[in-house]
N, C-alpha and C. Protein backbone atom coordinates (compact mmCIF):
# COMPACT_ATOMS: atom_id res chain seq x y z
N UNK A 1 -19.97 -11.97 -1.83
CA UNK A 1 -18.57 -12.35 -1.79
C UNK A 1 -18.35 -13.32 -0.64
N UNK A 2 -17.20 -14.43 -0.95
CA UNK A 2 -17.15 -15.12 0.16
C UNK A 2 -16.72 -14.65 1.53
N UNK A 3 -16.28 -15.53 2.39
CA UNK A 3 -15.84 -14.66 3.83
C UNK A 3 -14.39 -14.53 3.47
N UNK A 4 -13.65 -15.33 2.69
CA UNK A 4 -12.06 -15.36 2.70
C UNK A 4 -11.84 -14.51 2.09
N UNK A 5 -12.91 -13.98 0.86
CA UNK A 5 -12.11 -12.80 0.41
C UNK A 5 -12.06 -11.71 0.98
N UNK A 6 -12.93 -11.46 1.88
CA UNK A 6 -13.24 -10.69 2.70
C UNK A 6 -12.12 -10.20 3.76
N UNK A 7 -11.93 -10.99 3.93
CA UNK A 7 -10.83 -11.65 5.45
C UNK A 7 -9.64 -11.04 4.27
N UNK A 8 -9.25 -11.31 3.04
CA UNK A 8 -7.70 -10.84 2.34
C UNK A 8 -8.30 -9.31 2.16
N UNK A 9 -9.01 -9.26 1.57
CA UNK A 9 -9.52 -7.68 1.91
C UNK A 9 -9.17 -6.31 2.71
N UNK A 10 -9.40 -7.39 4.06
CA UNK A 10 -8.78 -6.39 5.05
C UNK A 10 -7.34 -6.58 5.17
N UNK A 11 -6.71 -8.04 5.12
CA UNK A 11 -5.45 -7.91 5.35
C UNK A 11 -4.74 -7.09 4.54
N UNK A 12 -5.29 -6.81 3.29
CA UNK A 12 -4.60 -6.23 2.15
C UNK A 12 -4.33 -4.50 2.43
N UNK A 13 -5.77 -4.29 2.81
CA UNK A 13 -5.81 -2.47 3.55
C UNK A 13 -4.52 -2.37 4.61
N UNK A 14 -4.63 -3.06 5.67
CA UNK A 14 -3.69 -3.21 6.71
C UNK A 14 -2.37 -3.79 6.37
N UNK A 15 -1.99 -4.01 5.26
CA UNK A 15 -0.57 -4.42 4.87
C UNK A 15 0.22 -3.14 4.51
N UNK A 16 -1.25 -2.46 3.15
CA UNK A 16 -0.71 -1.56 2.72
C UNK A 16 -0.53 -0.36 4.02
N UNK A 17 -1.17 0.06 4.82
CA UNK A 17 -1.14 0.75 5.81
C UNK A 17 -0.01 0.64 6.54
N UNK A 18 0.48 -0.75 6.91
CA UNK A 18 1.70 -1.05 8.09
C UNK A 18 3.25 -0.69 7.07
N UNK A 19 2.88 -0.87 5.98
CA UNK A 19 4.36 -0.92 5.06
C UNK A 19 4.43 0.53 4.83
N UNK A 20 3.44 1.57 4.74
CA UNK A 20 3.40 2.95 4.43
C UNK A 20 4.11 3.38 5.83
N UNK A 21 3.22 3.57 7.55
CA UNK A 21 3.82 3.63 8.39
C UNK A 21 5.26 3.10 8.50
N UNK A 22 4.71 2.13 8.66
CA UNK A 22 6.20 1.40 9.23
C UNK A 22 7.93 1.79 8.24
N UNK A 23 7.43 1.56 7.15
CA UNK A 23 8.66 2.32 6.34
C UNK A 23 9.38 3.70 6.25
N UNK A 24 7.70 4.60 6.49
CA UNK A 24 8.70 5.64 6.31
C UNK A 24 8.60 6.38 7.96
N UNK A 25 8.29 5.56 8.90
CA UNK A 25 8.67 6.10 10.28
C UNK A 25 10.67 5.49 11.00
N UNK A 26 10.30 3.97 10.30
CA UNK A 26 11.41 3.17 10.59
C UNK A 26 12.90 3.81 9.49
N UNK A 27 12.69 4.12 8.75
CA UNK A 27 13.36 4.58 7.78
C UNK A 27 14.01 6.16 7.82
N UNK A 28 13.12 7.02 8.47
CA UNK A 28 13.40 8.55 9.12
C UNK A 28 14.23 8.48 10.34
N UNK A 29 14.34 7.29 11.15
CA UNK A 29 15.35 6.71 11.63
C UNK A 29 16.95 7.22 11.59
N UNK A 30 17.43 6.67 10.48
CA UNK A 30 18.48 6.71 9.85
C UNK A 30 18.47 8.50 9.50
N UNK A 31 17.53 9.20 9.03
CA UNK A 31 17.95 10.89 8.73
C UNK A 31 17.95 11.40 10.43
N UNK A 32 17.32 11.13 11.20
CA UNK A 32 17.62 11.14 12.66
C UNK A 32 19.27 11.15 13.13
N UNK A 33 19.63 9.71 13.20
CA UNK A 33 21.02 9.27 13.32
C UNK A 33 21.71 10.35 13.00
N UNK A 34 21.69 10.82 11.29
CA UNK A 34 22.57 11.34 11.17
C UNK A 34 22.68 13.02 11.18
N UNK A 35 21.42 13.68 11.47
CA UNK A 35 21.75 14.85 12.18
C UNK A 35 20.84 15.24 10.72
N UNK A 36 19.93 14.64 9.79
CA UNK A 36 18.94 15.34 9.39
C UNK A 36 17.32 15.75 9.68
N UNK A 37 16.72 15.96 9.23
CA UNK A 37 15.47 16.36 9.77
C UNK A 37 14.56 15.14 9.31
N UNK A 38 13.80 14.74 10.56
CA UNK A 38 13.35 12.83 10.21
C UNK A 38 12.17 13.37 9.32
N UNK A 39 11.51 14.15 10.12
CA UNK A 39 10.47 14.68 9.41
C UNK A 39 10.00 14.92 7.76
N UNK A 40 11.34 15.74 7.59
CA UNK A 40 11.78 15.66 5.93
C UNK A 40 11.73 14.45 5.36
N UNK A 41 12.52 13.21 5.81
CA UNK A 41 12.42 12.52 5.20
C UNK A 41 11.55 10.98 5.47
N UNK A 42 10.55 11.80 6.46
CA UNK A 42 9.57 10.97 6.70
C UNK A 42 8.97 11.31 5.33
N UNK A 43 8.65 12.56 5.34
CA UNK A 43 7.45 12.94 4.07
C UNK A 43 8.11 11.97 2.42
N UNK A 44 9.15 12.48 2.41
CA UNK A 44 9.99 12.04 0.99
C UNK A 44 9.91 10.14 1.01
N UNK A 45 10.28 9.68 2.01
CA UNK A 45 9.85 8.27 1.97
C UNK A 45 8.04 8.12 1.96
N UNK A 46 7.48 8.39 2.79
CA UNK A 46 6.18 8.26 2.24
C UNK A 46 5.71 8.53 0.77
N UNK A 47 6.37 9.50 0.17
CA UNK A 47 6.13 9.96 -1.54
C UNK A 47 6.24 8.49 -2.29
N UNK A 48 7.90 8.51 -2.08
CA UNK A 48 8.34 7.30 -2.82
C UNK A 48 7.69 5.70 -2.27
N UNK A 49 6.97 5.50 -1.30
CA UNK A 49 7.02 3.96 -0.83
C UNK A 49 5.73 3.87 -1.26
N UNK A 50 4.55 4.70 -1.69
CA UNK A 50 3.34 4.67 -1.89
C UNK A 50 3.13 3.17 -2.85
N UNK A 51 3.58 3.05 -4.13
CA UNK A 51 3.40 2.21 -5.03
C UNK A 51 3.78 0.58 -4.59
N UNK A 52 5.01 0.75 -3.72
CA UNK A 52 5.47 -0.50 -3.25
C UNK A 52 4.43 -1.03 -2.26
N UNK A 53 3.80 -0.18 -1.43
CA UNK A 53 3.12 -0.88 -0.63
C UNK A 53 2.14 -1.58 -0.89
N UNK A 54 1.46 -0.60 -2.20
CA UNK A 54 0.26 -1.47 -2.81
C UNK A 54 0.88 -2.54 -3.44
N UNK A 55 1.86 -3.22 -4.01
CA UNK A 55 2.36 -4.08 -4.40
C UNK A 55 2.47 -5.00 -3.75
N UNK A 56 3.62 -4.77 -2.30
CA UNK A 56 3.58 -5.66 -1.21
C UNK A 56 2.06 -6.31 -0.41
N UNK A 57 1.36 -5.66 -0.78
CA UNK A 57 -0.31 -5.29 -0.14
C UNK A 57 -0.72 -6.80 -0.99
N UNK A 58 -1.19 -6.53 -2.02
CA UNK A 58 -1.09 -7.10 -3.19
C UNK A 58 -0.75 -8.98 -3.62
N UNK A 59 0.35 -8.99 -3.07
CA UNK A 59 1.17 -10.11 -3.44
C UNK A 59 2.32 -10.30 -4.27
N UNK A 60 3.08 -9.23 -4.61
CA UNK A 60 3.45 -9.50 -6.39
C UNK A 60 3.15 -8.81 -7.02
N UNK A 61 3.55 -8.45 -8.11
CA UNK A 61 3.08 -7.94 -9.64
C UNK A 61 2.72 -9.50 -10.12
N UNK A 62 3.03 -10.26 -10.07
CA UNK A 62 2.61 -11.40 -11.08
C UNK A 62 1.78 -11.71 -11.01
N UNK A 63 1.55 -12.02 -9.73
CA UNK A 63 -0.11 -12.81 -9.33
C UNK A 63 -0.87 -12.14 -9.72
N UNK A 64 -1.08 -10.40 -9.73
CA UNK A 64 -2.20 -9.13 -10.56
C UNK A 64 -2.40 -10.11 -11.90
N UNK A 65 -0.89 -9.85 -12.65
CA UNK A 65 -0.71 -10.22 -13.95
C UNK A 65 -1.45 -11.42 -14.50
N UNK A 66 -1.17 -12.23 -13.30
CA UNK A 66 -2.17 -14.14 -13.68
C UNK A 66 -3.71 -13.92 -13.57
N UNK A 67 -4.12 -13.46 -12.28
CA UNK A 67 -5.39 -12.82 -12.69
C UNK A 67 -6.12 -12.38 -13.52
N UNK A 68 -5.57 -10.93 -13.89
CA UNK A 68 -6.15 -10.56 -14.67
C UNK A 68 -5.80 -11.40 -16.14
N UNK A 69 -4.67 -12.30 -16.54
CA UNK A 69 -4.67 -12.45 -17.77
C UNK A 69 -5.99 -13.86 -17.70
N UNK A 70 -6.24 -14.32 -16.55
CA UNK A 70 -7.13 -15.23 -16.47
C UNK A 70 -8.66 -14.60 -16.60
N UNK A 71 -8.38 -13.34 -15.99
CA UNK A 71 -10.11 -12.75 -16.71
C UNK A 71 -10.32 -12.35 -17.32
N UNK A 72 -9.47 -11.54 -18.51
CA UNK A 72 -9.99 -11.23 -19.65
C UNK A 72 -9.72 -12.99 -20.65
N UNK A 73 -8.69 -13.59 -20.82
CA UNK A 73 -8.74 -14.61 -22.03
C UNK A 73 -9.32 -15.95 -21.46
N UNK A 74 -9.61 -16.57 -20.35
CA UNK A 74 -10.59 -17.68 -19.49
C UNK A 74 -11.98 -17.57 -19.75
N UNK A 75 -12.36 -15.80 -19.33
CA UNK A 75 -13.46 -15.51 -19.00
C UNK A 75 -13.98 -15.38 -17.89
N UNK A 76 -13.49 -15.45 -17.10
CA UNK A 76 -13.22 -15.32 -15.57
C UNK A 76 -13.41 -14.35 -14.76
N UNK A 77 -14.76 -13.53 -15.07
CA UNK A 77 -14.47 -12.20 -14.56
C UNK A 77 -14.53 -11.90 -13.11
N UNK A 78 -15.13 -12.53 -12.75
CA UNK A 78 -14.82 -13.09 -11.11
C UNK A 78 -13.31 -12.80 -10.36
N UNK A 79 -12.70 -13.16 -11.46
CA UNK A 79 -10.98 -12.93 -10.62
C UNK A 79 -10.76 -11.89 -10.72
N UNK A 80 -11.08 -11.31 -11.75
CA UNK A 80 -10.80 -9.54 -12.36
C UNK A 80 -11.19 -8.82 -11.66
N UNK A 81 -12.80 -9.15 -11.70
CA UNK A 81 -13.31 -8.00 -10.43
C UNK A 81 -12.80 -8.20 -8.69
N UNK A 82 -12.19 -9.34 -7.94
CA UNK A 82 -11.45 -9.42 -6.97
C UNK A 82 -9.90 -8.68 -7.04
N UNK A 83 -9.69 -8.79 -8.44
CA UNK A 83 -7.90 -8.60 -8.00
C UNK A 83 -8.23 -6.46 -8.56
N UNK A 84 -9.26 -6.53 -9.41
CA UNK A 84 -9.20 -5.09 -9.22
C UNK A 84 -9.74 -4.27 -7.45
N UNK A 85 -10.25 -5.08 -6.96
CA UNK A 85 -11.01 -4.89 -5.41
C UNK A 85 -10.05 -4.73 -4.73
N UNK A 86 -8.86 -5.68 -4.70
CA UNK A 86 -7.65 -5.75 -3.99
C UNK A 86 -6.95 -4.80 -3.98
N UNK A 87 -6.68 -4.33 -5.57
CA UNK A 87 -5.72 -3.09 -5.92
C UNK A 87 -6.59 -1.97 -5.23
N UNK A 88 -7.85 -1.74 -5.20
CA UNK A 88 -8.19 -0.62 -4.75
C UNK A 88 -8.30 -0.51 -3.04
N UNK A 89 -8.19 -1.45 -2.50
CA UNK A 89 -8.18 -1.92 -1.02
C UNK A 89 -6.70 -1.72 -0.84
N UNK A 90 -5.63 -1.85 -1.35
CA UNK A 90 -4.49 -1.30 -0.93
C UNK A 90 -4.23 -0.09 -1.07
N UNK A 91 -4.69 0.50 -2.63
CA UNK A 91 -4.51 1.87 -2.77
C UNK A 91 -5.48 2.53 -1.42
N UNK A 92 -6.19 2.23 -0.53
CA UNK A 92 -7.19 3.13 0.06
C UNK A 92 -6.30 3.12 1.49
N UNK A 93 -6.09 1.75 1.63
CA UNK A 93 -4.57 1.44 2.85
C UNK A 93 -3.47 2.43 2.58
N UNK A 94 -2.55 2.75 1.95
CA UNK A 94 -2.12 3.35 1.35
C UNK A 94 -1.96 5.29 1.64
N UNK A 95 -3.33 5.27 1.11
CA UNK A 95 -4.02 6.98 1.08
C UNK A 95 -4.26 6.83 2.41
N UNK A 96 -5.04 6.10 3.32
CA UNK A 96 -4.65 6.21 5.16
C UNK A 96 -4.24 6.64 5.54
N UNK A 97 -2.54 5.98 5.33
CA UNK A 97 -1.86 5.91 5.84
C UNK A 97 -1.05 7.35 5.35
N UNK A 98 -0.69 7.80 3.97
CA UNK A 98 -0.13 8.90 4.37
C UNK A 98 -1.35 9.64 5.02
N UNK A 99 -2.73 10.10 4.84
CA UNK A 99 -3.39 10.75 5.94
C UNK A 99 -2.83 11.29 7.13
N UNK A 100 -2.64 9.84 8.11
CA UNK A 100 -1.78 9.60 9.13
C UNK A 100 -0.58 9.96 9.21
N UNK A 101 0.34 9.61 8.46
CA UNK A 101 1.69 10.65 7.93
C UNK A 101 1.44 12.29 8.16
N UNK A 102 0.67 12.54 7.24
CA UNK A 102 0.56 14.08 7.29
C UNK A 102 0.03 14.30 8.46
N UNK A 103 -0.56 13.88 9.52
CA UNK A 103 -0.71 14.55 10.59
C UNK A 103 0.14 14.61 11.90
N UNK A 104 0.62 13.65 11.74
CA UNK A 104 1.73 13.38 12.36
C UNK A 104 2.56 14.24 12.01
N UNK A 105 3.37 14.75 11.01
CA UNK A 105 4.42 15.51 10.72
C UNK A 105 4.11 16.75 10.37
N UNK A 106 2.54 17.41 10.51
CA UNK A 106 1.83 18.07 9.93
C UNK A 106 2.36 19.04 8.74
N UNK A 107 2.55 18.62 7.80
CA UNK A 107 3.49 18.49 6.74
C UNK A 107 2.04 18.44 5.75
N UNK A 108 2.10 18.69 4.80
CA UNK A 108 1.40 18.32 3.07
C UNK A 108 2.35 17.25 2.45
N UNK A 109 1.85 16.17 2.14
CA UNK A 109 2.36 15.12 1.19
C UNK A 109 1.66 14.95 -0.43
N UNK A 110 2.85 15.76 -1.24
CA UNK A 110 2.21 15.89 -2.61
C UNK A 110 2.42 14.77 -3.25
């Protein structure tokens, strides 16, 4: 593989990672403020932000979509097997990061 993909690779792990943190620490915020338990809804935002991050991670839904419609009907499998690499490099950013969540709040995140 080249070095650049390499290099989006990681940015992609570490996107999905900073948008998992960062959302649902910055976001428990606000249940703070108002006299709920951040914790609670640290966990409940981490549930729900999982998918977005791999998205944000990602680029888009479209760009997946151009990809892959370029490697199965082009022939292109080259792109396919990168943009499926990607999706799984965010999903793993992602699973990290709640990791990290759950220990922090030492909480179970189902």
């Amino acid at each position: 593989m080249e070095e650049r993909f390499m290099a989006t690779m990681i940015q992609c792990y570490f996107i999905a990672f900073g948008v998992m943190i960062g959302g649902s620490i910055i976001g428990s915020i606000g249940a703070f403020v108002s006299g709920d338990a951040p914790f609670t809804h640290i966990n409940r935002i981490a549930k729900n932000l999982r998918i977005w991050a791999i998205v944000a991670a990602i680029g888009g839904t479209f760009d997946a979509i151009d990809n892959f419609d370029r490697g199965i009907y082009e022939g292109s499998t080259i792109d396919l097997v990168k943009q499926i690499l990607l999706i799984i490099t965010a999903m793993g950013g992602a699973h990290t990061a709640l990791l990290v969540i759950e220990w922090l709040i030492q909480e179970e995140i189902e």
